[in-house]
C-alpha atoms as a PDB file:
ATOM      1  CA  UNK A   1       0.000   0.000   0.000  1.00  0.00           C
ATOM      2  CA  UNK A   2       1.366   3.821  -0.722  1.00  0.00           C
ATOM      3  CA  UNK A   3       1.701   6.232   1.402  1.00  0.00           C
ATOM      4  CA  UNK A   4      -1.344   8.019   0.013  1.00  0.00           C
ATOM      5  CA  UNK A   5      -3.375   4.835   0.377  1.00  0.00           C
ATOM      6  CA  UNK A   6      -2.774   4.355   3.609  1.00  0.00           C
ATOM      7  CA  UNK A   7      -3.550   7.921   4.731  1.00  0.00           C
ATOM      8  CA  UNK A   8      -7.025   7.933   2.934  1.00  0.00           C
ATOM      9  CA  UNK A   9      -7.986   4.571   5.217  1.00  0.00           C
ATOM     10  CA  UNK A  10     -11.401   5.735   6.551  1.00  0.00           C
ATOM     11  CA  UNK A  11     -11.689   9.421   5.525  1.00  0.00           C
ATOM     12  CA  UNK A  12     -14.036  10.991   4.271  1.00  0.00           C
ATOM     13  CA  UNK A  13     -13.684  13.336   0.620  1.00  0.00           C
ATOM     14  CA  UNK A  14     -16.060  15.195  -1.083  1.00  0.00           C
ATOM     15  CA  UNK A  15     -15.920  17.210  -4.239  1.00  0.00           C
ATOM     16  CA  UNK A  16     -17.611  20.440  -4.337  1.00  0.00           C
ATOM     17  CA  UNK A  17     -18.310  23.615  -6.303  1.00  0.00           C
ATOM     18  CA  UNK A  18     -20.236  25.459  -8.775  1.00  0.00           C
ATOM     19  CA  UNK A  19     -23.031  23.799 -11.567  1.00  0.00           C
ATOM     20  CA  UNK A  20     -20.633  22.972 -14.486  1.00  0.00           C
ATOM     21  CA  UNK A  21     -17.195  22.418 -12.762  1.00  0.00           C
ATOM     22  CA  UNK A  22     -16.992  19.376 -13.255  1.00  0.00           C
ATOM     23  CA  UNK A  23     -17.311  17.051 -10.130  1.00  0.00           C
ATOM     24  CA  UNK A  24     -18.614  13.969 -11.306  1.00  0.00           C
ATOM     25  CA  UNK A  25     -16.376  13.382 -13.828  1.00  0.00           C
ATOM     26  CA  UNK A  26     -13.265  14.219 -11.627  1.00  0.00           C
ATOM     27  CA  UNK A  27     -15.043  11.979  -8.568  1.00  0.00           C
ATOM     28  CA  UNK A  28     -15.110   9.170 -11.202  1.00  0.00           C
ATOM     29  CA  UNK A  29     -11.802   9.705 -12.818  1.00  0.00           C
ATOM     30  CA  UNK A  30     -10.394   9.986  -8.624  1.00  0.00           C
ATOM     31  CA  UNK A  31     -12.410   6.645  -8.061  1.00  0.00           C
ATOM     32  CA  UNK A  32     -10.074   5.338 -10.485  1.00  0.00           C
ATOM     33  CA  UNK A  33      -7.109   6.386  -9.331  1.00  0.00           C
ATOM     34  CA  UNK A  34      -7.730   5.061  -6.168  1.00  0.00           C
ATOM     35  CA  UNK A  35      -8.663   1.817  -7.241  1.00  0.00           C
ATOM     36  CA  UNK A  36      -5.093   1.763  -8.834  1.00  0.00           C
ATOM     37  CA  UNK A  37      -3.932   2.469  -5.649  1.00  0.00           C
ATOM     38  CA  UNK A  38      -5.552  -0.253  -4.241  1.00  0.00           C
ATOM     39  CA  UNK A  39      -7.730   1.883  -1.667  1.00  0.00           C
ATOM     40  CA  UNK A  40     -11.135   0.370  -0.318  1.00  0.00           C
ATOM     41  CA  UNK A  41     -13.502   3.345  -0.962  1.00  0.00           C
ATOM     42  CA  UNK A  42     -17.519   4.067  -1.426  1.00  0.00           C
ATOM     43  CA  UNK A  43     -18.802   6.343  -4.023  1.00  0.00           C
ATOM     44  CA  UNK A  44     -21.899   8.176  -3.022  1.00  0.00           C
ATOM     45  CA  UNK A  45     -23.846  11.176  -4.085  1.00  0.00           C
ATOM     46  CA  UNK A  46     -25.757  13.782  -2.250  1.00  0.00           C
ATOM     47  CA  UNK A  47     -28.772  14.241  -2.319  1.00  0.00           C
ATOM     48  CA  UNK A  48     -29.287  11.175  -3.400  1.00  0.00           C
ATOM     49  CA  UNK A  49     -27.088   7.810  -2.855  1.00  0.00           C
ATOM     50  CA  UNK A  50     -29.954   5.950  -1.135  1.00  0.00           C
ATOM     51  CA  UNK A  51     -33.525   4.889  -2.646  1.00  0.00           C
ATOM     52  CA  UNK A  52     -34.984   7.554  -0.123  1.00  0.00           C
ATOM     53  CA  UNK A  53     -32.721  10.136  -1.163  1.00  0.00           C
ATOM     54  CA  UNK A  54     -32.946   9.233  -4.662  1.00  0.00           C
ATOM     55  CA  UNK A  55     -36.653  10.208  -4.532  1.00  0.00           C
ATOM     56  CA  UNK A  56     -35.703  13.400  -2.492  1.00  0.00           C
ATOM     57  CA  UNK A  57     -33.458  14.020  -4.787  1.00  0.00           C
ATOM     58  CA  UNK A  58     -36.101  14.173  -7.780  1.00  0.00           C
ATOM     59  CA  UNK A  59     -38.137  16.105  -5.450  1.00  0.00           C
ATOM     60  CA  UNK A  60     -35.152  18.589  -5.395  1.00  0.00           C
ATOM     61  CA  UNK A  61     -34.445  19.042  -8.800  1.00  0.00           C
ATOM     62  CA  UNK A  62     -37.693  18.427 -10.941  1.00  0.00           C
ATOM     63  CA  UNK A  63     -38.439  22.401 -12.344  1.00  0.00           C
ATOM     64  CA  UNK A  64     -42.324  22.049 -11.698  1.00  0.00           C
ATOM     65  CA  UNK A  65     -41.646  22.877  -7.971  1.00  0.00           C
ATOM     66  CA  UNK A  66     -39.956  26.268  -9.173  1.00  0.00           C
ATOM     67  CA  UNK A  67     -41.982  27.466  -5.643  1.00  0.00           C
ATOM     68  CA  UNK A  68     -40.396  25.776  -3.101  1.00  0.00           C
ATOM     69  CA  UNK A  69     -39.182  27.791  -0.442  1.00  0.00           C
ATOM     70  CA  UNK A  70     -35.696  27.956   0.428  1.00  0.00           C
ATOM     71  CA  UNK A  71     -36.569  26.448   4.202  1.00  0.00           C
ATOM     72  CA  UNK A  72     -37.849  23.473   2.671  1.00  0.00           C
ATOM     73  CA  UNK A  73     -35.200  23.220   0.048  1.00  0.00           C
ATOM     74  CA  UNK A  74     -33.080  22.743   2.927  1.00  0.00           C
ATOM     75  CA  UNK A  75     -35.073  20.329   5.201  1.00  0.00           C
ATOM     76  CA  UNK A  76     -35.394  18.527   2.105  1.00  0.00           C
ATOM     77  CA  UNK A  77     -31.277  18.178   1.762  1.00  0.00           C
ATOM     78  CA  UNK A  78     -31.133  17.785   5.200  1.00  0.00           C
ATOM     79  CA  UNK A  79     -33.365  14.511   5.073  1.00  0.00           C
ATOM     80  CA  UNK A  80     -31.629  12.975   1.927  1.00  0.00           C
ATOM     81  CA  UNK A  81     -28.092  13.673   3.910  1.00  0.00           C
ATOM     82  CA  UNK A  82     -29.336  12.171   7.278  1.00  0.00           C
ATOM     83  CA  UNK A  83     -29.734   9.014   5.694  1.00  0.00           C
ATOM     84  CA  UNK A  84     -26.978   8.821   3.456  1.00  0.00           C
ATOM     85  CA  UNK A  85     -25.021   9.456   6.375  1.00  0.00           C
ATOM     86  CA  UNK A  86     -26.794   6.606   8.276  1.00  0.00           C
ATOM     87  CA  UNK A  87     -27.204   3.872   5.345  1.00  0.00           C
ATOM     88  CA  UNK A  88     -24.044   4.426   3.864  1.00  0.00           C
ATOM     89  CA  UNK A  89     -21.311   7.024   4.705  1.00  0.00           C
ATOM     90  CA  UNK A  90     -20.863   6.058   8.830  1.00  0.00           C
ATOM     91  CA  UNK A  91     -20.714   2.435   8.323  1.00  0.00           C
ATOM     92  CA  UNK A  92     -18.662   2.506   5.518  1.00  0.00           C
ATOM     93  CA  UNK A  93     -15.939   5.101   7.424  1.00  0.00           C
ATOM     94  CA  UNK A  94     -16.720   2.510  11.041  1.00  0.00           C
ATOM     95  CA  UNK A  95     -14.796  -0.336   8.449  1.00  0.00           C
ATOM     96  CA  UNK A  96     -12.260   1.598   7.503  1.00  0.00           C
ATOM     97  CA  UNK A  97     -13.037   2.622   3.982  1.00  0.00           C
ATOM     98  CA  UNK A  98     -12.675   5.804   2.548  1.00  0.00           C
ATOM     99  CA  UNK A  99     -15.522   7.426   1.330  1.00  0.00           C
ATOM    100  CA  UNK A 100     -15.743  10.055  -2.172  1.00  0.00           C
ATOM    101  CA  UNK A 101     -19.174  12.167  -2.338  1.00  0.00           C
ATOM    102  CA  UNK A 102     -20.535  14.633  -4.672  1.00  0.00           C
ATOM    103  CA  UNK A 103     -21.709  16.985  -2.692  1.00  0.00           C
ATOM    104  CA  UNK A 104     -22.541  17.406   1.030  1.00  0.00           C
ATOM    105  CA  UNK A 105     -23.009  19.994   3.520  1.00  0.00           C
ATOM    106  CA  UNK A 106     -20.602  22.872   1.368  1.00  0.00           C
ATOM    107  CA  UNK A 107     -23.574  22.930  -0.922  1.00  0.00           C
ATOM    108  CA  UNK A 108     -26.420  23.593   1.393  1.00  0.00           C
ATOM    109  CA  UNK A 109     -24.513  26.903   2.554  1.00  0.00           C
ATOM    110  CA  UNK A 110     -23.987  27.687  -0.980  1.00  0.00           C
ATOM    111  CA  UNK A 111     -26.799  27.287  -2.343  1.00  0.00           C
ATOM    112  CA  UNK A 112     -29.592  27.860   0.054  1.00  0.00           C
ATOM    113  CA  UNK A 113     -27.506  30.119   1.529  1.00  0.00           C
ATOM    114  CA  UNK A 114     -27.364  32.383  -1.829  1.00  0.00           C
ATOM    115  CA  UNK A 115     -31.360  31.697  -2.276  1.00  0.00           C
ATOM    116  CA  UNK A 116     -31.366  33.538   1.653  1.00  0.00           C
ATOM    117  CA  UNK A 117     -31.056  30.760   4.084  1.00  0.00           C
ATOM    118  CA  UNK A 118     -29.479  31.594   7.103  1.00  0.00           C
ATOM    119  CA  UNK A 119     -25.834  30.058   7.169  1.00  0.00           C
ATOM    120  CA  UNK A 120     -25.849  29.276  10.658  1.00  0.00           C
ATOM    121  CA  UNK A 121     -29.434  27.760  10.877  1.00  0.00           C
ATOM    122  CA  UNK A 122     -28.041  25.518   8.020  1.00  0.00           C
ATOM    123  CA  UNK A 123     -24.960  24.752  10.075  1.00  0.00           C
ATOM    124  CA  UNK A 124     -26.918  24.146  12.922  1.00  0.00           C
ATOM    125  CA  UNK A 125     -29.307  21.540  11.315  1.00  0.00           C
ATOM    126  CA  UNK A 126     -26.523  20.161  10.137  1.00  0.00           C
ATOM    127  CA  UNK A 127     -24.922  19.398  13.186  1.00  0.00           C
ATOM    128  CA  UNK A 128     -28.197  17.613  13.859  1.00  0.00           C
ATOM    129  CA  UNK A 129     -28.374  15.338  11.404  1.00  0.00           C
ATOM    130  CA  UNK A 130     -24.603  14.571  10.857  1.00  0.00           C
ATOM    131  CA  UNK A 131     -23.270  14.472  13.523  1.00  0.00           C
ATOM    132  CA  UNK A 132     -19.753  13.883  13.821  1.00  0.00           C
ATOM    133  CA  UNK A 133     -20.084  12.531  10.040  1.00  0.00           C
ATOM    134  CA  UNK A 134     -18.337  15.623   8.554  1.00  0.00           C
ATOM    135  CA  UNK A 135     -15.441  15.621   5.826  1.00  0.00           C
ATOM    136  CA  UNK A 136     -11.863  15.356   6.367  1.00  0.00           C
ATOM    137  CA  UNK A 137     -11.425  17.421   3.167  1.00  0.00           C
ATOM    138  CA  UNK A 138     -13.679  18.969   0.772  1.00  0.00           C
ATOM    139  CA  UNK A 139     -12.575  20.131  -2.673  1.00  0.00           C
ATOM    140  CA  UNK A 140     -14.389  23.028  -4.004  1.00  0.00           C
ATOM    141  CA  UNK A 141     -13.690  22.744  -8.234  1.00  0.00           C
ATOM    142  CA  UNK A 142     -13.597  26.653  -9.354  1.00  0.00           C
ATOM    143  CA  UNK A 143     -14.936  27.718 -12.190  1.00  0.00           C
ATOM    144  CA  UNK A 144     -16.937  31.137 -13.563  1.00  0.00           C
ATOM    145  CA  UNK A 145     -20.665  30.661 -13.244  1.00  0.00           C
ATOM    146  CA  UNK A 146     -21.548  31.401 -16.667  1.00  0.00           C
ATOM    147  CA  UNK A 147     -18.574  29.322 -18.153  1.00  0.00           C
ATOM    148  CA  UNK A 148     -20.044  26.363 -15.581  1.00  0.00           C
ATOM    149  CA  UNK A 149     -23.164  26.926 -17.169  1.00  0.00           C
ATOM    150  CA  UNK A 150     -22.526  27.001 -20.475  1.00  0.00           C
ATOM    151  CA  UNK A 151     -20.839  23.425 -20.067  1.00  0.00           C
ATOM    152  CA  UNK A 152     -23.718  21.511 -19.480  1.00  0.00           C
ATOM    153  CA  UNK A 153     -25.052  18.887 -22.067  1.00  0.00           C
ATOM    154  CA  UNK A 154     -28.440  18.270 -20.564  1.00  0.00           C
ATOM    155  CA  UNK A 155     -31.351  21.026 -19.661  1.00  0.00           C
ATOM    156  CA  UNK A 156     -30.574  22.100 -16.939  1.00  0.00           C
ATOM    157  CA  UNK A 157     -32.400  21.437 -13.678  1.00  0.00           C
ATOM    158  CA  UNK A 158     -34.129  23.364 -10.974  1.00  0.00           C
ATOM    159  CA  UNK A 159     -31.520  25.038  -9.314  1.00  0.00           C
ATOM    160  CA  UNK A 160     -28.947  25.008 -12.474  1.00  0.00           C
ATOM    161  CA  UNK A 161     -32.070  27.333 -14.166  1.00  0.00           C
ATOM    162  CA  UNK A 162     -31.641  29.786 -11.566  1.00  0.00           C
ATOM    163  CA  UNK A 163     -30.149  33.325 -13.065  1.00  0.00           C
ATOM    164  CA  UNK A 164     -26.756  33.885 -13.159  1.00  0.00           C
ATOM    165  CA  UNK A 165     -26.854  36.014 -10.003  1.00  0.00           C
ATOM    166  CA  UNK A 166     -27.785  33.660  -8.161  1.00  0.00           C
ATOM    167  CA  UNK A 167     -24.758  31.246  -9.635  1.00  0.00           C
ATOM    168  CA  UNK A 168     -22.382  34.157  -8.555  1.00  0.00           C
ATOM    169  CA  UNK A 169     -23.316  34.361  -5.000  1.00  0.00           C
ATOM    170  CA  UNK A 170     -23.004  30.250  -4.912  1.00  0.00           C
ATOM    171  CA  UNK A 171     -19.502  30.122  -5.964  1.00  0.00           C
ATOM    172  CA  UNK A 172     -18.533  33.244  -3.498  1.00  0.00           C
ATOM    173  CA  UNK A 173     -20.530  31.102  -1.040  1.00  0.00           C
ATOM    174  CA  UNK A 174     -18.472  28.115  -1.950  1.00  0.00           C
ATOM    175  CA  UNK A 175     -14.935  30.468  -1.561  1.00  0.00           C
ATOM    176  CA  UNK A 176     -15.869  31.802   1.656  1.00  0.00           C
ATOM    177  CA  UNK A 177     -16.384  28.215   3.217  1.00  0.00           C
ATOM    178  CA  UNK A 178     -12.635  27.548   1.669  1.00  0.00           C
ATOM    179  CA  UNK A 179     -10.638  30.695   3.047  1.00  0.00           C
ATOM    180  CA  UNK A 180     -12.724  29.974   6.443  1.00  0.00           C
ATOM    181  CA  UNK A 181     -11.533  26.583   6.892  1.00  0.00           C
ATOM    182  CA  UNK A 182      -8.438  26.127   4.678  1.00  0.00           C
ATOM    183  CA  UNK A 183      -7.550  22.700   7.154  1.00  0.00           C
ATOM    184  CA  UNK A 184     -10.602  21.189   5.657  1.00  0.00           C
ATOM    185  CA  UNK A 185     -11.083  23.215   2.492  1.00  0.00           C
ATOM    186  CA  UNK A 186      -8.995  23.128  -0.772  1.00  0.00           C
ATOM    187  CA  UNK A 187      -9.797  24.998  -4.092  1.00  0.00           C
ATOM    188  CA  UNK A 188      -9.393  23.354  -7.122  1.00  0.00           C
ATOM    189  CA  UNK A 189      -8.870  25.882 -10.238  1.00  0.00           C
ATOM    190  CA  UNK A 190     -11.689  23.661 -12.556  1.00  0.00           C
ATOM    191  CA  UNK A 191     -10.470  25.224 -16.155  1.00  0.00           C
ATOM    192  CA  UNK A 192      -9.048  23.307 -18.775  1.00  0.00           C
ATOM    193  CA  UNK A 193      -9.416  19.573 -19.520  1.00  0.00           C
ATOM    194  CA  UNK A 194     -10.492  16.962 -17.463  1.00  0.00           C
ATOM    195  CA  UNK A 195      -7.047  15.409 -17.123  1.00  0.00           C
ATOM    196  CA  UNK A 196      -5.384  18.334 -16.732  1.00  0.00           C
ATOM    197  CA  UNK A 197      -8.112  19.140 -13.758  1.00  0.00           C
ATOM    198  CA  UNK A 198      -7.318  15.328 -12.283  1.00  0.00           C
ATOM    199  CA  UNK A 199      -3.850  16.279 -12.034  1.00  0.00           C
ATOM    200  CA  UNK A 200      -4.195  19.328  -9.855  1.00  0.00           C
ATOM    201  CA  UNK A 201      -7.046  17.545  -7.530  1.00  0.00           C
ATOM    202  CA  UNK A 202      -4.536  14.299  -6.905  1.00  0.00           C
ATOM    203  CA  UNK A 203      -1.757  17.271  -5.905  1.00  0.00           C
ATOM    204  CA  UNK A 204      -3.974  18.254  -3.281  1.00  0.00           C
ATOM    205  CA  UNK A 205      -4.510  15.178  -1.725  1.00  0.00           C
ATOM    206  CA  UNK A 206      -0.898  14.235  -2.118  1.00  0.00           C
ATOM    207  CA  UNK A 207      -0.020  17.758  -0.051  1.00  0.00           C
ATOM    208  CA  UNK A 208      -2.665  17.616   2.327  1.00  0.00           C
ATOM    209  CA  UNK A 209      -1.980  17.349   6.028  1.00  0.00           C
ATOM    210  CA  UNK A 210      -4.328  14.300   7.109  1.00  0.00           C
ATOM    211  CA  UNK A 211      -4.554  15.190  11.086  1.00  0.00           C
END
């Protein structure tokens, strides 16, 4: 086993940022990498990643509930994340695996935070339902909102239709979290091609201190 390998036993990465940065390719092409590396991992999603939070998660994104409130948009996360976190991401950390997610709590305070959640109310629920179940590191992938945007291949879904305001206030959301925690934060410049991005992502985890 590496010396990277053996750090990652039972943490806990996630892969963050702005619509269009690319995280589920780079989560895939890091699920990879690890596998070469001979790490046990689970790859997860949030919302999402359980067949409760798979129906949340259509909840969440279908554009016919363009009235949801912003309070239930996050009770709604919240409830998809609570049982990720029990069905899937604490047992698999209890035996020792690492676990790779697209997306967790660094989203909520983005993006119901831009939409005019309170950050600490979200915080505070979070605590709630996580627990101690929070990330050893989270990368947020950079990119500019409307370039993000204009790289997606499907229509785009409820929140990716919201103006590009909005988008703007998400990634500052998604900075802020970064320079306020840089022990559990890294930034990720998400601009050029996907390899290219890979490369930059495995630098990080190669330099990061895993207290």
């Amino acid at each position: 086993m590496t010396e990277l390998a053996s750090k990652l036993v039972g943490r806990f990465i996630v892969i963050d940022g702005p619509d269009g940065a690319g995280k589920t390719t780079q989560l895939c092409m890091l699920a990879d990498y690890l596998r070469s590396l001979g790490v046990e991992f689970v790859q997860t999603r949030d919302p999402g990643g359980t067949a409760v939070g798979d129906r949340i998660r259509e909840i969440l994104l279908d554009r016919a509930h363009d009235r949801m409130a912003v309070e239930c948009e996050m009770l709604l996360y919240m409830a998809s994340r609570a049982q990720l976190v029990a069905e899937v991401i604490a047992p698999a950390l209890r035996g020792g695996q690492c676990v790779l997610c697209d997306r967790y709590v660094s989203s909520t305070v983005a993006y119901q935070g831009a939409g005019g959640a309170d950050v600490e109310a979200i915080l505070a629920n979070t605590k709630t339902v996580v627990g101690t179940t929070w990330p050893d590191l989270t990368i947020i992938l950079d990119v500019d909102p409307a370039e993000g945007l204009a790289r997606l291949k499907t229509p785009p879904d409820r929140m990716e239709a919201k103006n590009l305001g909005f988008h703007r206030k998400v990634r500052e959301l998604f900075l802020k979290q970064a320079a306020d925690s840089p022990r559990r934060f890294a930034v990720v410049d998400a601009a050029g091609g996907p390899a290219e991005v890979q490369q930059r992502l495995r630098e990080v985890l190669q330099k990061h201190r895993w207290d």
